[in-house]
PDB file of N, CA and C in Angstrom:
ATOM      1  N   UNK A   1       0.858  -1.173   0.000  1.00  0.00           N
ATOM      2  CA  UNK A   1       0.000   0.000   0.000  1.00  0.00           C
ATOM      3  C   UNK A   1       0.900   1.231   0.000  1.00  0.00           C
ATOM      4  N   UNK A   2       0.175   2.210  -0.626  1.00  0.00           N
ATOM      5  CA  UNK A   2       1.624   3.492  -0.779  1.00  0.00           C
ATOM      6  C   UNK A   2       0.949   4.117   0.294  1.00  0.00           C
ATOM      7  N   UNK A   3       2.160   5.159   0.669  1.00  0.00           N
ATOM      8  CA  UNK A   3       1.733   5.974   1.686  1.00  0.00           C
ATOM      9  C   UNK A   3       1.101   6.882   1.981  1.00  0.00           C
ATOM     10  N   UNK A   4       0.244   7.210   0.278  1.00  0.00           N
ATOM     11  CA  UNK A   4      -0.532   7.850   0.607  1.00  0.00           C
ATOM     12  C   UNK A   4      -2.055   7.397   0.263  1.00  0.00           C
ATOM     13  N   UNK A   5      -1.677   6.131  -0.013  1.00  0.00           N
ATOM     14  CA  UNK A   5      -2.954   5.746   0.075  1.00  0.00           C
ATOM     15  C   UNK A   5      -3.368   5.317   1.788  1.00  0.00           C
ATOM     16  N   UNK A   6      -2.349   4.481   2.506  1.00  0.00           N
ATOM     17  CA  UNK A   6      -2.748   4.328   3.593  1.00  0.00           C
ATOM     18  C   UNK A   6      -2.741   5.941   4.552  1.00  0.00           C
ATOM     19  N   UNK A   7      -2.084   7.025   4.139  1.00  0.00           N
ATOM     20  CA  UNK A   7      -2.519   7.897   4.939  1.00  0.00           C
ATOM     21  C   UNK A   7      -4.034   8.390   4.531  1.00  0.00           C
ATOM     22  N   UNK A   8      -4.406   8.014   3.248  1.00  0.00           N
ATOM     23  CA  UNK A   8      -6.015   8.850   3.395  1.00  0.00           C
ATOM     24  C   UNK A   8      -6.854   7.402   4.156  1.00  0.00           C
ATOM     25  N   UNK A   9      -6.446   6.312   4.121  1.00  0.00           N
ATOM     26  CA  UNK A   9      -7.201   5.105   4.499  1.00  0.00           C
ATOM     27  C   UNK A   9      -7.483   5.522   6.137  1.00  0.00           C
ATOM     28  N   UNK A  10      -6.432   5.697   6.887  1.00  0.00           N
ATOM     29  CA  UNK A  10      -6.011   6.082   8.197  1.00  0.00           C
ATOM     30  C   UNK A  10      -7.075   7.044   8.487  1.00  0.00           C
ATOM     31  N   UNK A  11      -6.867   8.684   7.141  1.00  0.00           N
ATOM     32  CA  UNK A  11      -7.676   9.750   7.799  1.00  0.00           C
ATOM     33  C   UNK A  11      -8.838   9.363   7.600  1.00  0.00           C
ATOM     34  N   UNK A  12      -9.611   8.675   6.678  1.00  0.00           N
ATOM     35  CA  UNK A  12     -11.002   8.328   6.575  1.00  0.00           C
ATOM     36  C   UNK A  12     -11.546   7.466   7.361  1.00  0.00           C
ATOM     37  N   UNK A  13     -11.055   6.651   8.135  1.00  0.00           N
ATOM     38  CA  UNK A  13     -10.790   5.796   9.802  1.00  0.00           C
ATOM     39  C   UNK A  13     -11.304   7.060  10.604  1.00  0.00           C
ATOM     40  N   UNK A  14     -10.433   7.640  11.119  1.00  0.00           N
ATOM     41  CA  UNK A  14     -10.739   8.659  11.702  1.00  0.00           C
ATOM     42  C   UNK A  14     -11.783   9.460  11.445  1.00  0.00           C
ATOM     43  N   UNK A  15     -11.788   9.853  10.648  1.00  0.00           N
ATOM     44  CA  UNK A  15     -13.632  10.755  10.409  1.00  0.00           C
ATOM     45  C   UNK A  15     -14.812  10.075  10.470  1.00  0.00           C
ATOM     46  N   UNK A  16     -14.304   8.391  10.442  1.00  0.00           N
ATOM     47  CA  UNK A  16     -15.882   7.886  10.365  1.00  0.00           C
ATOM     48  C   UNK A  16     -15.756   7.406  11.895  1.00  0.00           C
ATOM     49  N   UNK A  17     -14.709   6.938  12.553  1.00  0.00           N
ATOM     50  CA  UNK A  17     -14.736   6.780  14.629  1.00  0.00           C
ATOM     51  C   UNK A  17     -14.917   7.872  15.216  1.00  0.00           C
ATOM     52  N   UNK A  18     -14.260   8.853  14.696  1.00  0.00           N
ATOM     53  CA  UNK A  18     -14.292   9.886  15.703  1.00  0.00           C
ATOM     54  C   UNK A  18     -15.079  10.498  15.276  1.00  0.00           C
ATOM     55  N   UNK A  19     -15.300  11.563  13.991  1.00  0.00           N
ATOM     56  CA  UNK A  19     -15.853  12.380  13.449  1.00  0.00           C
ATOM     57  C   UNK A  19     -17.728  11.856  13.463  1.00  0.00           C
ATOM     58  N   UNK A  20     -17.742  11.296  12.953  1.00  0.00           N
ATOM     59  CA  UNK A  20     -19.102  10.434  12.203  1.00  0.00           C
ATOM     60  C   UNK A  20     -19.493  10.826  11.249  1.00  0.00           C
ATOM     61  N   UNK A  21     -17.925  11.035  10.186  1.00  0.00           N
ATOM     62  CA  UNK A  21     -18.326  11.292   8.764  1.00  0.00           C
ATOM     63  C   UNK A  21     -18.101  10.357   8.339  1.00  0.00           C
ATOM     64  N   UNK A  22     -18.971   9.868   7.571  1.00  0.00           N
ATOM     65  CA  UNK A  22     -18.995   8.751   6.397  1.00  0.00           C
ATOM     66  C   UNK A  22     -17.982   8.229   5.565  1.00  0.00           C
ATOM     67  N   UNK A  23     -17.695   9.559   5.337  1.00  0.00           N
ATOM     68  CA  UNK A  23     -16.924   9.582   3.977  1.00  0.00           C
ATOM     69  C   UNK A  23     -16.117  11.155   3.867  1.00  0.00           C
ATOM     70  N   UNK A  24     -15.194  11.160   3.433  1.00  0.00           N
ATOM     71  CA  UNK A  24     -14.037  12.419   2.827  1.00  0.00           C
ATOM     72  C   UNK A  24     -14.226  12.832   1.593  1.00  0.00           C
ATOM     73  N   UNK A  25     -14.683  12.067   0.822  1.00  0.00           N
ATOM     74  CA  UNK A  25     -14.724  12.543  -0.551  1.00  0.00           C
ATOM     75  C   UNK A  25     -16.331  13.143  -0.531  1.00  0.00           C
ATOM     76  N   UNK A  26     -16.140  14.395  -1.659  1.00  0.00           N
ATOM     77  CA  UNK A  26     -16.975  15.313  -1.708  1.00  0.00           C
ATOM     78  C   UNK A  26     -18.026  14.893  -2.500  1.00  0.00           C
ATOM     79  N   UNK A  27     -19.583  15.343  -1.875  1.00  0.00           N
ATOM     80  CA  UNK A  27     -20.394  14.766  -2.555  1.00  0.00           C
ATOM     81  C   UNK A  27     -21.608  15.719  -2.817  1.00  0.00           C
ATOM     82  N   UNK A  28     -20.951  16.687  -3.398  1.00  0.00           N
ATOM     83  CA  UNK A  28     -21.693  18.315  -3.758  1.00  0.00           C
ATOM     84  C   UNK A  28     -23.336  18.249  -3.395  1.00  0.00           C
ATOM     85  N   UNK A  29     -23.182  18.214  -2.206  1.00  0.00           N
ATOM     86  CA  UNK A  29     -24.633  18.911  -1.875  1.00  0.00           C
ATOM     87  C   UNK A  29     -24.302  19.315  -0.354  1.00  0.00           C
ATOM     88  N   UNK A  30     -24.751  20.388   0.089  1.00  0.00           N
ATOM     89  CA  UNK A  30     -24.583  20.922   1.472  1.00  0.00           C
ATOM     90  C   UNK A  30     -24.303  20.006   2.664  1.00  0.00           C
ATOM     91  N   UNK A  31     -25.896  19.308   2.813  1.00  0.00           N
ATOM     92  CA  UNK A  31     -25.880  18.321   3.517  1.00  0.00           C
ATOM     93  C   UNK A  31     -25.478  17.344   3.851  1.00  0.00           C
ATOM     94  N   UNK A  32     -24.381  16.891   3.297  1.00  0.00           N
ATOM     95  CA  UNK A  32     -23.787  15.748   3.181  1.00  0.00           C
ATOM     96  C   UNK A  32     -22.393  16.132   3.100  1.00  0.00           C
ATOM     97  N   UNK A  33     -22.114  17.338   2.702  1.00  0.00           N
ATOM     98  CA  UNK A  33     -20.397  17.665   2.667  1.00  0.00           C
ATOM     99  C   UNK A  33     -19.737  18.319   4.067  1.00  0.00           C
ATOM    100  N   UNK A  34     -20.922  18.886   4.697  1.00  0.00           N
ATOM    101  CA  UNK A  34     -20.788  19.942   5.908  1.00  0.00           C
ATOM    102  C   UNK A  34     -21.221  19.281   6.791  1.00  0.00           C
ATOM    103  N   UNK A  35     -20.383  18.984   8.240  1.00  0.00           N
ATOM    104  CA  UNK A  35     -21.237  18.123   9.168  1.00  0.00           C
ATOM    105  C   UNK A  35     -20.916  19.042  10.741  1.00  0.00           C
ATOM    106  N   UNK A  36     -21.676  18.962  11.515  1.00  0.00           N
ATOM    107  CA  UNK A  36     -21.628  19.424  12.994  1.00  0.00           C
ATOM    108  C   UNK A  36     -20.867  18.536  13.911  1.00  0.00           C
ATOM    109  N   UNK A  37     -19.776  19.121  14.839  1.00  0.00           N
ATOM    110  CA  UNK A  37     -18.810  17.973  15.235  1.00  0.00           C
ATOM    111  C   UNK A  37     -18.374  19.255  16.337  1.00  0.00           C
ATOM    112  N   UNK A  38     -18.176  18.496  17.619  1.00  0.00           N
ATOM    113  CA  UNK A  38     -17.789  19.087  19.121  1.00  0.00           C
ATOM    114  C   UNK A  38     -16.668  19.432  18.829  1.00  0.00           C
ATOM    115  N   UNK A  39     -15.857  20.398  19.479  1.00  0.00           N
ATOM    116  CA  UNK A  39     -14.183  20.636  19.449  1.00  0.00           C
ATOM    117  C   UNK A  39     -13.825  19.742  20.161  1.00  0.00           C
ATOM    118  N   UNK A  40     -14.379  18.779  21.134  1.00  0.00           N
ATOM    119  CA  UNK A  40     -13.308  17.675  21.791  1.00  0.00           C
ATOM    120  C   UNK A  40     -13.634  16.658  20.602  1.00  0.00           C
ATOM    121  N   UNK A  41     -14.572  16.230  19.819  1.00  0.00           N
ATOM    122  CA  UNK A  41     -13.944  15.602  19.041  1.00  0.00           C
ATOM    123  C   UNK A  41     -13.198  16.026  17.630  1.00  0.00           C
ATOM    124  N   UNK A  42     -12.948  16.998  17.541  1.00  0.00           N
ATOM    125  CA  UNK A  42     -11.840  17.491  17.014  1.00  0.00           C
ATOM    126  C   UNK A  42     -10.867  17.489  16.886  1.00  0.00           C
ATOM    127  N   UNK A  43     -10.093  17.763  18.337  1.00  0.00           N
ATOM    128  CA  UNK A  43      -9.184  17.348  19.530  1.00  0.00           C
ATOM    129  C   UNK A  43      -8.430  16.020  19.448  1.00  0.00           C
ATOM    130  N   UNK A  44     -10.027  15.172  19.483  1.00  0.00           N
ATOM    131  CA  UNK A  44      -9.503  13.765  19.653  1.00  0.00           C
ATOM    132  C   UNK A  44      -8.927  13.560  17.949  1.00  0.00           C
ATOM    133  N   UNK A  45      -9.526  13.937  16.996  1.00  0.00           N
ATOM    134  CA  UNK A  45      -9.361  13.603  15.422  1.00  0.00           C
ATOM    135  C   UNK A  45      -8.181  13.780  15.339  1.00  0.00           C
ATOM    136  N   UNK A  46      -7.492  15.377  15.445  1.00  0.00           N
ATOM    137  CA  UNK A  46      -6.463  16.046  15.471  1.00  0.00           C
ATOM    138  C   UNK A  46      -5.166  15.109  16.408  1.00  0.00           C
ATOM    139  N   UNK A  47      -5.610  14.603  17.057  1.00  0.00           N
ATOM    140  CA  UNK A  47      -4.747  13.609  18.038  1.00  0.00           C
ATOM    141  C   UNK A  47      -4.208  12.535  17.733  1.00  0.00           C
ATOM    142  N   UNK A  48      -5.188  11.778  16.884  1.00  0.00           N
ATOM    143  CA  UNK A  48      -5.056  10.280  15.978  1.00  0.00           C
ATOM    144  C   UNK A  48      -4.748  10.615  15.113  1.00  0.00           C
ATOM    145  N   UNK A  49      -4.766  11.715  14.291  1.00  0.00           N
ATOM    146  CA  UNK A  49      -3.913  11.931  13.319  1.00  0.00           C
ATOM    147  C   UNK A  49      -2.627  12.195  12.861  1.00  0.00           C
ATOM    148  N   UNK A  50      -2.309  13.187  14.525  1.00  0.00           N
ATOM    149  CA  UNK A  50      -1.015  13.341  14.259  1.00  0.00           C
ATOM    150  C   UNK A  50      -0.026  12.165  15.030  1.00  0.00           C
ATOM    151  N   UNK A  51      -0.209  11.569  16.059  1.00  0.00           N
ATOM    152  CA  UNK A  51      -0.349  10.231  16.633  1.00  0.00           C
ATOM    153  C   UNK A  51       0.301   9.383  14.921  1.00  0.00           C
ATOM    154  N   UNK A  52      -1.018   9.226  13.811  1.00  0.00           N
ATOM    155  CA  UNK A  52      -0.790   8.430  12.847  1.00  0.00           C
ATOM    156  C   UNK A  52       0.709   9.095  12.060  1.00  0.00           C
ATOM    157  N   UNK A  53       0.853  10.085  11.799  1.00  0.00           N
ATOM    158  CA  UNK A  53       1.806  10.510  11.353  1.00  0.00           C
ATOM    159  C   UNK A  53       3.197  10.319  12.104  1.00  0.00           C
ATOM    160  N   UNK A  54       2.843  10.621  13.318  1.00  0.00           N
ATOM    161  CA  UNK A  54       4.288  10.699  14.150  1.00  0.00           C
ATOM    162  C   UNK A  54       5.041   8.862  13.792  1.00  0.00           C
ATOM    163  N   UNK A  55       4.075   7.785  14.318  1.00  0.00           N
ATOM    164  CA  UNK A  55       4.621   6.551  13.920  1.00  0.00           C
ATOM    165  C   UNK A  55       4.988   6.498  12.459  1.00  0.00           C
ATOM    166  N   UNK A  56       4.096   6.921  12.112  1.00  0.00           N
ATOM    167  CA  UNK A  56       4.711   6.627   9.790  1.00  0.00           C
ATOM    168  C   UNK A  56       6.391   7.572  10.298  1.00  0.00           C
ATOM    169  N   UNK A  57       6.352   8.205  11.044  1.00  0.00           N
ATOM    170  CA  UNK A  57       7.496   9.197  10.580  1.00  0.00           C
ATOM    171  C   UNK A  57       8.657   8.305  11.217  1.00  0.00           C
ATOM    172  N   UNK A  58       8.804   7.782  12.414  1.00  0.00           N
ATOM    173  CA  UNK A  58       9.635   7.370  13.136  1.00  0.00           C
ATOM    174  C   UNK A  58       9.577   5.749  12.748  1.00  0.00           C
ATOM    175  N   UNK A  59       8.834   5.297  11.878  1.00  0.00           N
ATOM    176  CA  UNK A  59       9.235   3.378  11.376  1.00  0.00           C
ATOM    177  C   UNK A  59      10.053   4.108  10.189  1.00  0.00           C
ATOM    178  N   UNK A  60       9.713   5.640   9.510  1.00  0.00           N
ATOM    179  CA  UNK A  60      10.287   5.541   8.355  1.00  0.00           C
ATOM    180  C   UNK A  60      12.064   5.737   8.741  1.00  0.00           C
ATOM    181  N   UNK A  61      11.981   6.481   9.541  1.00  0.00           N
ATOM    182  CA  UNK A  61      13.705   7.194  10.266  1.00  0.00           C
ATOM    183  C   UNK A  61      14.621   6.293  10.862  1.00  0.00           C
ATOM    184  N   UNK A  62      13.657   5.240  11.472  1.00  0.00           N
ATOM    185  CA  UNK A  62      14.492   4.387  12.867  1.00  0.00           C
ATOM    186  C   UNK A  62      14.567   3.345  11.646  1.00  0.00           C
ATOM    187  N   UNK A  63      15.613   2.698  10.988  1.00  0.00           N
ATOM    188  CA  UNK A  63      15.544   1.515  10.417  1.00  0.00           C
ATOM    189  C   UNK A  63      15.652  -0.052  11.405  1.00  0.00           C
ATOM    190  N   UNK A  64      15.563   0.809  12.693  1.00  0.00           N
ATOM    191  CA  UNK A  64      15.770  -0.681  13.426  1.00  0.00           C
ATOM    192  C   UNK A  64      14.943  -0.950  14.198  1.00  0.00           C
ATOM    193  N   UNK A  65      13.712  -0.321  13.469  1.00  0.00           N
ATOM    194  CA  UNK A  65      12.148  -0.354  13.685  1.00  0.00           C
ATOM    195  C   UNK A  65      11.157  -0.802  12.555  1.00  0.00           C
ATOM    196  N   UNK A  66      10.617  -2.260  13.131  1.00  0.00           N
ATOM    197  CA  UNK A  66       9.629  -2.377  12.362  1.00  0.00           C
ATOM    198  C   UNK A  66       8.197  -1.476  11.856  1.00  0.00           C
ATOM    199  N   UNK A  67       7.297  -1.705  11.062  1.00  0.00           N
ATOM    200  CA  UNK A  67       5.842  -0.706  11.460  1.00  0.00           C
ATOM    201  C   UNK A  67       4.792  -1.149  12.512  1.00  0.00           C
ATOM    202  N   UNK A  68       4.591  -0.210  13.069  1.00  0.00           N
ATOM    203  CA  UNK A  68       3.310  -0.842  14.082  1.00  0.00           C
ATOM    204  C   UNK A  68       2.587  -2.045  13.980  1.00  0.00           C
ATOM    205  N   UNK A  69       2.061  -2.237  12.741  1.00  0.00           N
ATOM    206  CA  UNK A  69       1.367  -3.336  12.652  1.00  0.00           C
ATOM    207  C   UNK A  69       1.990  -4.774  12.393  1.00  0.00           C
ATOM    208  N   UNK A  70       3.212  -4.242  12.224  1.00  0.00           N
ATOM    209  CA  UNK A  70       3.920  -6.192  12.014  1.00  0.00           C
ATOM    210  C   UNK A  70       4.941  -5.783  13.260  1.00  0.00           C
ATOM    211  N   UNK A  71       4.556  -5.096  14.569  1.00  0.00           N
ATOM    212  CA  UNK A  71       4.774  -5.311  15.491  1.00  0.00           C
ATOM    213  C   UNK A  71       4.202  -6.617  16.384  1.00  0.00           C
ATOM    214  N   UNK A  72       5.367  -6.415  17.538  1.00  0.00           N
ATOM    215  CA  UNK A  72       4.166  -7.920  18.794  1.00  0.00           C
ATOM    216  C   UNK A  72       2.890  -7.384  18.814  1.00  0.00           C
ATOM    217  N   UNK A  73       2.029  -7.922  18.654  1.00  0.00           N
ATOM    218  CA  UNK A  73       0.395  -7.945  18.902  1.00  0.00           C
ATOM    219  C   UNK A  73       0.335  -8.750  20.828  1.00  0.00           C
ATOM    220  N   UNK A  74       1.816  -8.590  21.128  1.00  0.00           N
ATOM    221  CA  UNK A  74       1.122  -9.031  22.333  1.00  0.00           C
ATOM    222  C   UNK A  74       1.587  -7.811  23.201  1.00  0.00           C
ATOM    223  N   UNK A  75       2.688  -7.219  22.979  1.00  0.00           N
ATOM    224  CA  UNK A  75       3.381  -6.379  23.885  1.00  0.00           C
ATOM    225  C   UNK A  75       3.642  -4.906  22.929  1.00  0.00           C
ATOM    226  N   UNK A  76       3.762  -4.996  21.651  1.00  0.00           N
ATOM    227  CA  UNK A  76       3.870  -3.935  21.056  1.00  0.00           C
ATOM    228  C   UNK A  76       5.729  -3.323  20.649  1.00  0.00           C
ATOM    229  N   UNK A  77       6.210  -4.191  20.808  1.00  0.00           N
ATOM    230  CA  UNK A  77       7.527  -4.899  20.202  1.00  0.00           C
ATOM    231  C   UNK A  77       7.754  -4.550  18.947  1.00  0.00           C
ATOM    232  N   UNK A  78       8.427  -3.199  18.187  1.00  0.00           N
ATOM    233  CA  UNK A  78       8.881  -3.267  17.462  1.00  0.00           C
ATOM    234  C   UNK A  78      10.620  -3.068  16.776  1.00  0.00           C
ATOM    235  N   UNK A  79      11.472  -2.897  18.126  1.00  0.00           N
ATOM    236  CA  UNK A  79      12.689  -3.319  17.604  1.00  0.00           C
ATOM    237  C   UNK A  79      13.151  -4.452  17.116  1.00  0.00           C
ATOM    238  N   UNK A  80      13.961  -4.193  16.152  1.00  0.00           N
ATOM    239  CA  UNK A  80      13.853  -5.535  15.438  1.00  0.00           C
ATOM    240  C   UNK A  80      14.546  -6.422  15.693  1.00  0.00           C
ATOM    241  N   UNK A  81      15.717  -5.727  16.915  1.00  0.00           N
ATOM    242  CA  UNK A  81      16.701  -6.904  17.680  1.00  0.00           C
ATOM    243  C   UNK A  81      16.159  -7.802  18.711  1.00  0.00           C
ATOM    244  N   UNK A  82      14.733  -7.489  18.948  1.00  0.00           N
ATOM    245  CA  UNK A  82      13.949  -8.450  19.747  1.00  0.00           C
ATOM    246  C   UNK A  82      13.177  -9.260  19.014  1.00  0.00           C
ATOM    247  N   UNK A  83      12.843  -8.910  17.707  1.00  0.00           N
ATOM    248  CA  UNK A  83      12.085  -9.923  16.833  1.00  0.00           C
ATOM    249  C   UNK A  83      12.681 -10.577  15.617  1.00  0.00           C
ATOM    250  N   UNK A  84      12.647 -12.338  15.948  1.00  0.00           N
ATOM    251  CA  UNK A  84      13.244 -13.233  15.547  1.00  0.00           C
ATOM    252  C   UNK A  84      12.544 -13.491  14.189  1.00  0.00           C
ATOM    253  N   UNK A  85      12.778 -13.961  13.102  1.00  0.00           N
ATOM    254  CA  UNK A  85      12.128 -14.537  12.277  1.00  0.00           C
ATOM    255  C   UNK A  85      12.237 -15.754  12.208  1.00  0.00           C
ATOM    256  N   UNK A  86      11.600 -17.212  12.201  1.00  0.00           N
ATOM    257  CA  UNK A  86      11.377 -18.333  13.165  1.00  0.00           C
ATOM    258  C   UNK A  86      11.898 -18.961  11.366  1.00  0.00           C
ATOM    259  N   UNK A  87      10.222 -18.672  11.148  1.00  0.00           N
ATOM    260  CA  UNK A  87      10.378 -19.120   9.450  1.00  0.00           C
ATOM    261  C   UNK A  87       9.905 -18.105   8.465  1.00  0.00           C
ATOM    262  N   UNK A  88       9.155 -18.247   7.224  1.00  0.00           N
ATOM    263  CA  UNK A  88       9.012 -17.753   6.423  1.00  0.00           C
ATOM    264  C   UNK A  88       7.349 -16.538   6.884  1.00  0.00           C
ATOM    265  N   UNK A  89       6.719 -16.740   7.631  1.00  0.00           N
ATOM    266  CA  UNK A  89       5.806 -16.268   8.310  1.00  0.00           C
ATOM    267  C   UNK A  89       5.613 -16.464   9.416  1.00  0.00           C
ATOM    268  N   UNK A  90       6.523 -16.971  10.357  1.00  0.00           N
ATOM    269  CA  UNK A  90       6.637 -16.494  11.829  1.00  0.00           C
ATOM    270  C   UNK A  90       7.837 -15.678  12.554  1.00  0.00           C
ATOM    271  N   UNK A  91       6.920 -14.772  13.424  1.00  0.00           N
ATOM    272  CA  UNK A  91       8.022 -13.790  14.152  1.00  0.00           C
ATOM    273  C   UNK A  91       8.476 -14.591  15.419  1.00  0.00           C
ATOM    274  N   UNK A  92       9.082 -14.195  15.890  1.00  0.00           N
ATOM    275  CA  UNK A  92       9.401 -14.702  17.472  1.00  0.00           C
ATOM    276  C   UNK A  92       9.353 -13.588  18.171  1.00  0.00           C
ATOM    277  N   UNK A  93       9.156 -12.790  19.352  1.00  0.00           N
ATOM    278  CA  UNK A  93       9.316 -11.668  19.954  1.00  0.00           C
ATOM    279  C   UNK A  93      10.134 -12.063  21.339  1.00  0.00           C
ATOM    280  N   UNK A  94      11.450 -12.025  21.496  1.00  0.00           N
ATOM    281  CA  UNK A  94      12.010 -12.340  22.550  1.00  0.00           C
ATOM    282  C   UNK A  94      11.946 -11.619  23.936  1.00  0.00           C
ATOM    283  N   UNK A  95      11.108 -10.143  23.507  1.00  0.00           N
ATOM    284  CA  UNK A  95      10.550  -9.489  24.673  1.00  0.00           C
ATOM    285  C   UNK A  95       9.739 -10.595  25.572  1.00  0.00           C
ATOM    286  N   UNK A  96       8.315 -10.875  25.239  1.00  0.00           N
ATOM    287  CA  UNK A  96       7.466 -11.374  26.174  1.00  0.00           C
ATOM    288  C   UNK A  96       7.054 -13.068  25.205  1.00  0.00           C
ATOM    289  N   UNK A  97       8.214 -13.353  24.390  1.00  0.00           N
ATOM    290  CA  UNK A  97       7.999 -15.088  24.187  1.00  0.00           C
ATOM    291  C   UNK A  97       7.005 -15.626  23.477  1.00  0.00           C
ATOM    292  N   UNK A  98       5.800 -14.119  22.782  1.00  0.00           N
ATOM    293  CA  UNK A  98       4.767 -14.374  21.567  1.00  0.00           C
ATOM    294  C   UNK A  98       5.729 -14.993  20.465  1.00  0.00           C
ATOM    295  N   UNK A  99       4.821 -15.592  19.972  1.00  0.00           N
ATOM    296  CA  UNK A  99       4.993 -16.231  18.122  1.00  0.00           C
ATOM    297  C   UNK A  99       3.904 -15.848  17.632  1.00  0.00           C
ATOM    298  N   UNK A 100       4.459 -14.891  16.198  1.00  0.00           N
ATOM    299  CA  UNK A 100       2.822 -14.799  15.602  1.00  0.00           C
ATOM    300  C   UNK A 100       3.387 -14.618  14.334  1.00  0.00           C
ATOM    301  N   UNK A 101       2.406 -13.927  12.996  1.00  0.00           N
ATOM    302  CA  UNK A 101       2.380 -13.554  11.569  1.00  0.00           C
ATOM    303  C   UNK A 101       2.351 -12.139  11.675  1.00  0.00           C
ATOM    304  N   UNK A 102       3.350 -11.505  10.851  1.00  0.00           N
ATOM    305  CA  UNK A 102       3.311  -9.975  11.007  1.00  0.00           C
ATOM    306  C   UNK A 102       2.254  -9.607  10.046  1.00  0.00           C
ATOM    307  N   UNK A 103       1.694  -7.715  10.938  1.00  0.00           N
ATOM    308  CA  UNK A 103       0.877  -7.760   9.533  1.00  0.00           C
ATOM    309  C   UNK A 103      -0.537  -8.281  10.156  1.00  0.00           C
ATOM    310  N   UNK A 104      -0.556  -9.380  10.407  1.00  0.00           N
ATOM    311  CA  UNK A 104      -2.284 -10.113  11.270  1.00  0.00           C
ATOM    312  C   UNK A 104      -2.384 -10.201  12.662  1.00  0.00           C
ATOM    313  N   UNK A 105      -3.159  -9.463  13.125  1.00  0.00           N
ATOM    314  CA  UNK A 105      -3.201  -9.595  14.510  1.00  0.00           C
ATOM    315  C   UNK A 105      -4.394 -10.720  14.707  1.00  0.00           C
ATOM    316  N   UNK A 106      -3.992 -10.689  16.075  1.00  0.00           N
ATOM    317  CA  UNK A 106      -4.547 -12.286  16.696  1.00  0.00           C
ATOM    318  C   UNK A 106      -5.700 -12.058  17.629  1.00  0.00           C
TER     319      UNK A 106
END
């Protein structure tokens, strides 16, 4: 997935949990493009977003960091000197002794 497809995937996540917009893409009529939304959930939007960015920024910088999601799903383990590759689709996490598939959480 490119990165900017998973960053609009991410922000459109966010507008439909937090926000309770449907959808991002514009759908020229008032009612449906313009929606009423609290400043704390704003707050919170603005939070998960930059939250989402800060990790894209620091798996992209730290090379001795996996990405969040083919992190441990048990402990959240993503240096990569703690995670073993067993076989061809198993990790080992020598932090807390999970085995799993990166990528799929359990």
């Amino acid at each position: 997935m490119s990165t900017t497809t998973k960053r609009d995937t991410q922000l459109a996540a966010i507008a439909k949990t937090i926000l309770n917009i449907p959808t991002l893409k514009r759908r020229w009529a008032d009612h449906l493009d313009f929606h009423d939304v609290a400043v704390w959930q704003v707050e919170q939007a603005l939070r998960e977003a930059y939250s989402a960015g800060y990790e894209a920024a620091v798996t992209e910088l730290d090379p001795e960091r996996v990405a969040p999601e083919d992190g441990c799903p048990r402990c959240g383990e993503t240096n990569t000197d703690h995670l073993v590759w067993e076989t061809d689709t198993t990790v080992h996490c020598t932090n807390c002794g999970t085995r799993y598939r990166p990528g799929k959480r359990q």
